[in-house]
N, C-alpha and C. Protein backbone atom coordinates (compact mmCIF):
# COMPACT_ATOMS: atom_id res chain seq x y z
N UNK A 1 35.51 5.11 22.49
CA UNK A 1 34.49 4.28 21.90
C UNK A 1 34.68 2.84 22.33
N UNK A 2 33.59 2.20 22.41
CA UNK A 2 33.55 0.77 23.00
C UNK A 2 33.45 0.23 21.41
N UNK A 3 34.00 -1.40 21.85
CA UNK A 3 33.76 -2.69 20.76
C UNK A 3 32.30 -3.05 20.27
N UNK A 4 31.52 -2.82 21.22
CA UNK A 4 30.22 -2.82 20.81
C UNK A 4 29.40 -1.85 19.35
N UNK A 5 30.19 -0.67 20.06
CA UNK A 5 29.45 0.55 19.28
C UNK A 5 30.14 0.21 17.36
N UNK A 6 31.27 -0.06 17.67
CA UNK A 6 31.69 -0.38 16.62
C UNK A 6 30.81 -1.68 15.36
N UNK A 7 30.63 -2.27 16.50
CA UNK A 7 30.01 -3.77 15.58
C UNK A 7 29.01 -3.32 15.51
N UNK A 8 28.25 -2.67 16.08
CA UNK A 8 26.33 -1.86 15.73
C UNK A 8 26.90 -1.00 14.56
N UNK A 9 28.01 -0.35 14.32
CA UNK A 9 27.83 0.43 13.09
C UNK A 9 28.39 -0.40 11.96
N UNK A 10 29.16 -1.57 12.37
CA UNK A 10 29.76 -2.37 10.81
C UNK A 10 27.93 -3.17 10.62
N UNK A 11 27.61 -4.07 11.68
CA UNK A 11 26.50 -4.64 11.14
C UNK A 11 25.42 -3.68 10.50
N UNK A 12 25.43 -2.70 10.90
CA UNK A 12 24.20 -1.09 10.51
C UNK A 12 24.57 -0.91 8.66
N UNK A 13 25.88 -0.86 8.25
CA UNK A 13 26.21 -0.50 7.74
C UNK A 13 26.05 -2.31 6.46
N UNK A 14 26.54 -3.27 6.91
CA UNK A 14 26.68 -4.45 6.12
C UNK A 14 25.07 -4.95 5.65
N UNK A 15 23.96 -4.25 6.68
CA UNK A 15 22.49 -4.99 6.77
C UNK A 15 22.46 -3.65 5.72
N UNK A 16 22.22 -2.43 5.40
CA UNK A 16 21.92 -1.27 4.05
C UNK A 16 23.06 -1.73 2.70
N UNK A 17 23.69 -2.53 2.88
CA UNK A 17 24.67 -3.04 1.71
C UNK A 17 23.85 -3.87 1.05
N UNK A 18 23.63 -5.13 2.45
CA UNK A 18 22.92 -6.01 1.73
C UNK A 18 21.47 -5.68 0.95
N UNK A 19 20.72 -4.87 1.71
CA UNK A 19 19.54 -4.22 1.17
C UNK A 19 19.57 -3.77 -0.21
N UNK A 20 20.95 -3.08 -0.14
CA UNK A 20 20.73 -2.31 -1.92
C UNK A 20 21.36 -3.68 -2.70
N UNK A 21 22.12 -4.45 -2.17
CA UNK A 21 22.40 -5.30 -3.13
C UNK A 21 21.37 -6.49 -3.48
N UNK A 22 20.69 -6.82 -2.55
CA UNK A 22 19.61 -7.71 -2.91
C UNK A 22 18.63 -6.73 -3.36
N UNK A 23 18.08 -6.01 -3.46
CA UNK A 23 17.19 -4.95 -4.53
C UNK A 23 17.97 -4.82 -5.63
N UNK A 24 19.08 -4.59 -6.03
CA UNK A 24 19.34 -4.39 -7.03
C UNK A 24 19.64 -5.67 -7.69
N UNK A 25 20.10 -6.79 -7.15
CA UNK A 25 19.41 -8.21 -7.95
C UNK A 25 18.50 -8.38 -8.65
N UNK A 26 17.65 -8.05 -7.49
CA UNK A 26 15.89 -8.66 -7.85
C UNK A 26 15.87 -7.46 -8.93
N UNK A 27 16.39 -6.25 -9.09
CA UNK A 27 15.39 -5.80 -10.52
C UNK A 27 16.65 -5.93 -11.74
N UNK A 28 17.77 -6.83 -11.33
CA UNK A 28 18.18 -7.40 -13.05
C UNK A 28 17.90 -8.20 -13.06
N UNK A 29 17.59 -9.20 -12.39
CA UNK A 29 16.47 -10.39 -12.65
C UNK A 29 15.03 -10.81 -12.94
N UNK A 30 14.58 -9.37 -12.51
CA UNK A 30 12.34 -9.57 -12.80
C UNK A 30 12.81 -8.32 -13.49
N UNK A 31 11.97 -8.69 -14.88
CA UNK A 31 11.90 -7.96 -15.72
C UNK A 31 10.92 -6.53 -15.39
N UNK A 32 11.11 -5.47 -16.36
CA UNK A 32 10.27 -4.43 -15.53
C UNK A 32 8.80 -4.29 -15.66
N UNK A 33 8.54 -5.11 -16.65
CA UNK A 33 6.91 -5.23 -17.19
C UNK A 33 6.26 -6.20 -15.80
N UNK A 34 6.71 -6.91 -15.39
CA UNK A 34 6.08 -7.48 -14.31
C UNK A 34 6.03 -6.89 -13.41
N UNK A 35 7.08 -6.14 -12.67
CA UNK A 35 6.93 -5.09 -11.65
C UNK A 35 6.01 -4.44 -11.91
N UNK A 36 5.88 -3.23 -13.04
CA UNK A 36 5.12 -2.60 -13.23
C UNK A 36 3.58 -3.44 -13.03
N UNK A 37 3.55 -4.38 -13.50
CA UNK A 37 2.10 -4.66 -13.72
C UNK A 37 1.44 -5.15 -11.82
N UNK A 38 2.40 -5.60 -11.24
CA UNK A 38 2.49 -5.72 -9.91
C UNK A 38 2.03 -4.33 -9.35
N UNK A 39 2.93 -3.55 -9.64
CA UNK A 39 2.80 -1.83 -8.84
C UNK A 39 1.19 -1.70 -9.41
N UNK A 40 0.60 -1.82 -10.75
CA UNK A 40 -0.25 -1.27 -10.93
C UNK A 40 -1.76 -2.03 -10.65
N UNK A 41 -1.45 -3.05 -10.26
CA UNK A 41 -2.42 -4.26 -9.48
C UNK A 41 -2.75 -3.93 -8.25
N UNK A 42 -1.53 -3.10 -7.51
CA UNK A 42 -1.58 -3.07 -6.02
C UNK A 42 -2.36 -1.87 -6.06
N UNK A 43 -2.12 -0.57 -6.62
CA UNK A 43 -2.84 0.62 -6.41
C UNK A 43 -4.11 0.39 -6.90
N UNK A 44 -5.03 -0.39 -7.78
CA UNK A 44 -6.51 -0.29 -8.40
C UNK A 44 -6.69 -1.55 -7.04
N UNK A 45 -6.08 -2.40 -6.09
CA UNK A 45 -6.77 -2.82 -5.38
C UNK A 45 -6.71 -1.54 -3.98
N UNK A 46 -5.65 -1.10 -3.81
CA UNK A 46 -5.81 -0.02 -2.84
C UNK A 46 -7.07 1.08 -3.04
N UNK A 47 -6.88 1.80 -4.21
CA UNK A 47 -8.05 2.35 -4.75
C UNK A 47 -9.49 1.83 -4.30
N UNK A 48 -9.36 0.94 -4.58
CA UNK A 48 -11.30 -0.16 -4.44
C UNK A 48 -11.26 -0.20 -3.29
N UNK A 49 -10.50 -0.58 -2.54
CA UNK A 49 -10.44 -0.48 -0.83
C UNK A 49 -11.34 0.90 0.06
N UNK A 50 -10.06 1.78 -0.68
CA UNK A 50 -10.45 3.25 -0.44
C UNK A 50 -11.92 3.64 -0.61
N UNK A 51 -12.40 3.14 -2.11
CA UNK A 51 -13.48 3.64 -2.85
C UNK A 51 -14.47 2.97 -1.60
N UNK A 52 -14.10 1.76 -1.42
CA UNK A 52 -15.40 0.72 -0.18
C UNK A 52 -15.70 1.71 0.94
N UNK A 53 -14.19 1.96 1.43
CA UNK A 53 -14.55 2.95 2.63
C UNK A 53 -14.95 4.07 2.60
N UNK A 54 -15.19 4.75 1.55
CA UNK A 54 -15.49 6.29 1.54
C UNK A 54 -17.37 5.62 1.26
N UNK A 55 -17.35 4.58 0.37
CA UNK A 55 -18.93 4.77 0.39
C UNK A 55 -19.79 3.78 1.22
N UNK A 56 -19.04 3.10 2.57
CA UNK A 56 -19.27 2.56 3.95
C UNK A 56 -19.45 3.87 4.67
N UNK A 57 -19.26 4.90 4.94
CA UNK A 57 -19.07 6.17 5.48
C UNK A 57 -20.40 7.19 4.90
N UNK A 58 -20.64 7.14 3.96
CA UNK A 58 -21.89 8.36 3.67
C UNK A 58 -23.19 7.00 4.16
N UNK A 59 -24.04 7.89 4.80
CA UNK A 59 -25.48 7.54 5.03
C UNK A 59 -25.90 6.88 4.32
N UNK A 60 -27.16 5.64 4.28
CA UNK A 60 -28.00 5.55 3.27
C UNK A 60 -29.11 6.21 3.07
N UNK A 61 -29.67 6.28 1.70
CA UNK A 61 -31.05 6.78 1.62
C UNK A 61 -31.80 5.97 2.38
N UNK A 62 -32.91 6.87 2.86
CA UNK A 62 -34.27 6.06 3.33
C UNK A 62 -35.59 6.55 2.62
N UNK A 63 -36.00 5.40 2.18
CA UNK A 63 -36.99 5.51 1.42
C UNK A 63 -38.58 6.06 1.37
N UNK A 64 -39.19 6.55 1.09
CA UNK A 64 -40.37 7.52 0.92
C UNK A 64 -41.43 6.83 1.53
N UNK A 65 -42.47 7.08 2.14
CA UNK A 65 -43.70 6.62 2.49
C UNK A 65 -44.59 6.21 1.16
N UNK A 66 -44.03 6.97 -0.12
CA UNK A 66 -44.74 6.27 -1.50
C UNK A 66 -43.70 5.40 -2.10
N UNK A 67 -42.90 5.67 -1.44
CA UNK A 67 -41.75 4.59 -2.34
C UNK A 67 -41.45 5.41 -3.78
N UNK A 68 -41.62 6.00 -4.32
CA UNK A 68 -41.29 7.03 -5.20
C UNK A 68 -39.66 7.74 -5.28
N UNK A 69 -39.69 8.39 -3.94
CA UNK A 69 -38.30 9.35 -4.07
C UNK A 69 -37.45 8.81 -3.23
N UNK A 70 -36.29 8.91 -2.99
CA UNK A 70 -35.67 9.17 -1.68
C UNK A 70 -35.03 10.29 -1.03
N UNK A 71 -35.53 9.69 0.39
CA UNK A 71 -35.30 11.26 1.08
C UNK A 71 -34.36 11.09 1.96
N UNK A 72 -33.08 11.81 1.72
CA UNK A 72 -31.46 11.23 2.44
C UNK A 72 -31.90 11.68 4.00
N UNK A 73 -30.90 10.55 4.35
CA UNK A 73 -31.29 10.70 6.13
C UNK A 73 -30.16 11.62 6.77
N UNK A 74 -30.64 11.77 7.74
CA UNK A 74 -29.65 13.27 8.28
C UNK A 74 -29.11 12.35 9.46
């Protein structure tokens, strides 16, 4: 084994330390009601996103020669 390979696995290994240790900071420090309310902000804007694009995607009606009904376009 080379000196290199070694320092790619201490730094590999010191950068997933630091990861769990700065995550596990940040959630004894932000309380969990804010997270949560964060997590649940992000999915009803993902949602509406979603909801835009699914109804950007179906056809519009086009409207009747009496203006009365509509007759979906193919």
């Amino acid at each position: 084994m080379t000196i290199g390979l070694n320092i790619e696995r201490a730094l590999l290994a010191f950068c997933g330390v630091l990861l769990l240790g700065s995550t596990g900071a940040f959630l004894l420090y932000v309380s969990a009601v804010s997270i949560l309310t964060m997590i649940v902000s992000l999915l009803g804007l993902m949602l509406m996103f979603l909801l835009g694009v699914q109804t950007a995607r179906q056809p519009a009606p086009v409207p009747s020669k009496s203006g009365l009904h509509l007759i979906p376009s193919r």
